[in-house]
N, C-alpha and C. Protein backbone atom coordinates (compact mmCIF):
# COMPACT_ATOMS: atom_id res chain seq x y z
N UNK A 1 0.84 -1.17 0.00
CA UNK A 1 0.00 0.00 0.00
C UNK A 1 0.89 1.25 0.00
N UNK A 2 0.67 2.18 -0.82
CA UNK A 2 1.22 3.44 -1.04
C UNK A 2 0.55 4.36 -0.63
N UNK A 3 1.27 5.63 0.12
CA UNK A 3 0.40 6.84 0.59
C UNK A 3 0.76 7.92 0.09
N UNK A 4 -0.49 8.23 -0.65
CA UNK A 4 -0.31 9.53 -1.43
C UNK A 4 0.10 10.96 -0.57
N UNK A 5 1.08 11.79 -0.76
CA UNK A 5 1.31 12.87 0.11
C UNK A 5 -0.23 13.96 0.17
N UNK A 6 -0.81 13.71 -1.05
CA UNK A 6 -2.10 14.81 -0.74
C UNK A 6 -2.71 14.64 0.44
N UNK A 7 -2.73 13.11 0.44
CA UNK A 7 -4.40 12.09 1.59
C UNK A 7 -3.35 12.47 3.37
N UNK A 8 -2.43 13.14 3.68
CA UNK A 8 -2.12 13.69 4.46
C UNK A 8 -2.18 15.20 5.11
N UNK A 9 -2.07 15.73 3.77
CA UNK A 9 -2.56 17.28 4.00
C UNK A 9 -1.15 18.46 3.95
N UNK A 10 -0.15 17.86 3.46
CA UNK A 10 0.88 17.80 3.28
C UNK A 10 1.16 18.79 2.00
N UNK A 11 1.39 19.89 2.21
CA UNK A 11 1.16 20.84 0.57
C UNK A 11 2.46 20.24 -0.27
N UNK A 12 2.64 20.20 -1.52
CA UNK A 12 2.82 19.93 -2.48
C UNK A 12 4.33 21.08 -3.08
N UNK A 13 5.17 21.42 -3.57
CA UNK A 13 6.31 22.44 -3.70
C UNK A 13 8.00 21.92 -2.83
N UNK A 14 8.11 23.14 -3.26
CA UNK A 14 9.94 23.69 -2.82
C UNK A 14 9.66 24.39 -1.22
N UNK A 15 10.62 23.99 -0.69
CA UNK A 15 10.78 24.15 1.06
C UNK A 15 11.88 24.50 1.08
N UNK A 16 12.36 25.95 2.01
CA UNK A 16 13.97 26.01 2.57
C UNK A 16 13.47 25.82 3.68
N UNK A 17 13.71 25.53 4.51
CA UNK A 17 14.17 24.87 5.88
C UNK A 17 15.54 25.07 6.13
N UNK A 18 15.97 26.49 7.56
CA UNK A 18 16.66 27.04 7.87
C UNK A 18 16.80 26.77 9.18
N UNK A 19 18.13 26.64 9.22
CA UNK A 19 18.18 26.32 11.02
C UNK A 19 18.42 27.72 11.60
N UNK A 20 17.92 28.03 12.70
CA UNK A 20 17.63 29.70 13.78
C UNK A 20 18.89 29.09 13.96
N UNK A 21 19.69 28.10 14.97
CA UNK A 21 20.96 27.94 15.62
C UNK A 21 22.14 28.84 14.40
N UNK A 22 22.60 28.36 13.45
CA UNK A 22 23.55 28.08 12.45
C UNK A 22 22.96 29.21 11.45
N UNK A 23 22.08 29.22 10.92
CA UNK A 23 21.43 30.04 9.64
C UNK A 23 21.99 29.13 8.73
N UNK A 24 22.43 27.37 8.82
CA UNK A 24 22.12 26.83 7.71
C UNK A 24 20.89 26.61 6.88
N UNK A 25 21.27 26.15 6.21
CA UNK A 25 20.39 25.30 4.91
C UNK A 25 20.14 23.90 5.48
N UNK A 26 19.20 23.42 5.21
CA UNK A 26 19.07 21.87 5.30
C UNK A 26 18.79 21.56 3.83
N UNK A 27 19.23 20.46 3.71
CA UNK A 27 19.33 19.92 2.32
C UNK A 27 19.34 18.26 2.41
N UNK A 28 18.54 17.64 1.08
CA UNK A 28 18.65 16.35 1.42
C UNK A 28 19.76 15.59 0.64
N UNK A 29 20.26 14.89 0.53
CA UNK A 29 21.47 13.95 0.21
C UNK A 29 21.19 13.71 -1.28
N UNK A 30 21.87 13.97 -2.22
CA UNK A 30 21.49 13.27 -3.67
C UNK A 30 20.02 13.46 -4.05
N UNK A 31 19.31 14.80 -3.66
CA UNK A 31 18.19 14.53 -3.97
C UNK A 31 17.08 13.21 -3.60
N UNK A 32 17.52 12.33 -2.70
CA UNK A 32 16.86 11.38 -2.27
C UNK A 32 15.28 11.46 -1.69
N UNK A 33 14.51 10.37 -1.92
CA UNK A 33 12.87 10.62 -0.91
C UNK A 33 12.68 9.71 -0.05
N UNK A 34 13.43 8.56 -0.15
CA UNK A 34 13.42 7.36 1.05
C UNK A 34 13.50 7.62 2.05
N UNK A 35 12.75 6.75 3.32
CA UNK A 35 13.44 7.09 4.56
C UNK A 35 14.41 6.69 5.44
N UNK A 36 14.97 7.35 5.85
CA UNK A 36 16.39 7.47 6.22
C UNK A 36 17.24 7.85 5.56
N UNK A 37 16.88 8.92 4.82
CA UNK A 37 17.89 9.96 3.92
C UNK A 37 18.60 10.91 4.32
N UNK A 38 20.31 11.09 4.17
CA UNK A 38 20.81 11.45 5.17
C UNK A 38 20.43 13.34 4.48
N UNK A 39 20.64 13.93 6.05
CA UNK A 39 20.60 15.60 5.91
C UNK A 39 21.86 16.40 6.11
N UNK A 40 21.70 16.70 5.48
CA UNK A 40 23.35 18.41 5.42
C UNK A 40 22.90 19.63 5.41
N UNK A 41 23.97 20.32 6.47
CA UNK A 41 23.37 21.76 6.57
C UNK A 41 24.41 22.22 5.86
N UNK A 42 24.42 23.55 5.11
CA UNK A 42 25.22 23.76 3.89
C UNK A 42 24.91 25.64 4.14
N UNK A 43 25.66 26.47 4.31
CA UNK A 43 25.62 27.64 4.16
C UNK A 43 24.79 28.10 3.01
N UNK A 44 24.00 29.23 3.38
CA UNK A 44 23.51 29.97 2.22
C UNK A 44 24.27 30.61 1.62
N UNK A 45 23.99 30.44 0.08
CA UNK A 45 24.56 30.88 -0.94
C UNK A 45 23.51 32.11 -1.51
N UNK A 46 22.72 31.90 -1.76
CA UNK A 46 21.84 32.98 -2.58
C UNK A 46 20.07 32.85 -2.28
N UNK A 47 19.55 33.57 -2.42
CA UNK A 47 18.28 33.64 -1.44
C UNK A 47 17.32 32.55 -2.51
N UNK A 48 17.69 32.56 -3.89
CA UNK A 48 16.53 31.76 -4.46
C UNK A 48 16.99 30.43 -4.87
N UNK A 49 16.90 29.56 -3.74
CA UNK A 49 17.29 27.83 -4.34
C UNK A 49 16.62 27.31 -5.43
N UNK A 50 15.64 27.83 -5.76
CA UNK A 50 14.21 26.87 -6.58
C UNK A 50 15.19 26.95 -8.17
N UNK A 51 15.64 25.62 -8.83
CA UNK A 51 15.78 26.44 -10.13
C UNK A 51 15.02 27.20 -10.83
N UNK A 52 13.92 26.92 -10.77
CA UNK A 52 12.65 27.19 -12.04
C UNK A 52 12.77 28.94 -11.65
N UNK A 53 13.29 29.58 -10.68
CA UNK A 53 12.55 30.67 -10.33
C UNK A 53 13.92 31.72 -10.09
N UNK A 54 15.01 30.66 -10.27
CA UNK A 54 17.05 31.78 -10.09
C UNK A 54 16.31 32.48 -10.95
N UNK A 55 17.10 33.83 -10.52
CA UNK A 55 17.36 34.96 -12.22
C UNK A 55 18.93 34.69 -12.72
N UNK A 56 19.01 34.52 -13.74
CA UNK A 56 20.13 34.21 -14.01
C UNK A 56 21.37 35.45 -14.61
C-alpha cells in the first residue's frame, strides 16, 4: 500500500528549511525521498534555491 502525500494534507512544492541555531540550509542527500535519507546543513549561498525561479 502506497500513501499519497495529498491524503495527508501535506502541501505539495519547494521548502527552505533554515536552522535559527547556524542560519544553515538543510538539504537532502542526492536529492533522495526514502526514509532514512541522510541531511546536510550547507551555508547559504543565494536567497533563491528553486531552479525554475534563479534569475540568471
Amino acid at each position: 500500500m502506497t500513501a499519497d502525500l495529498q491524503t495527508f494534507g501535506f502541501p505539495t512544492g519547494y521548502f527552505v528549511i533554515r536552522s535559527v541555531a547556524t542560519s544553515r540550509l538543510w538539504d537532502v542527500e542526492g536529492d533522495e525521498i526514502e526514509d532514512g535519507t541522510e541531511i546536510a546543513l550547507w551555508p547559504e549561498k543565494e536567497k533563491s534555491l528553486v531552479e525554475s525561479i534563479k534569475i540568471l
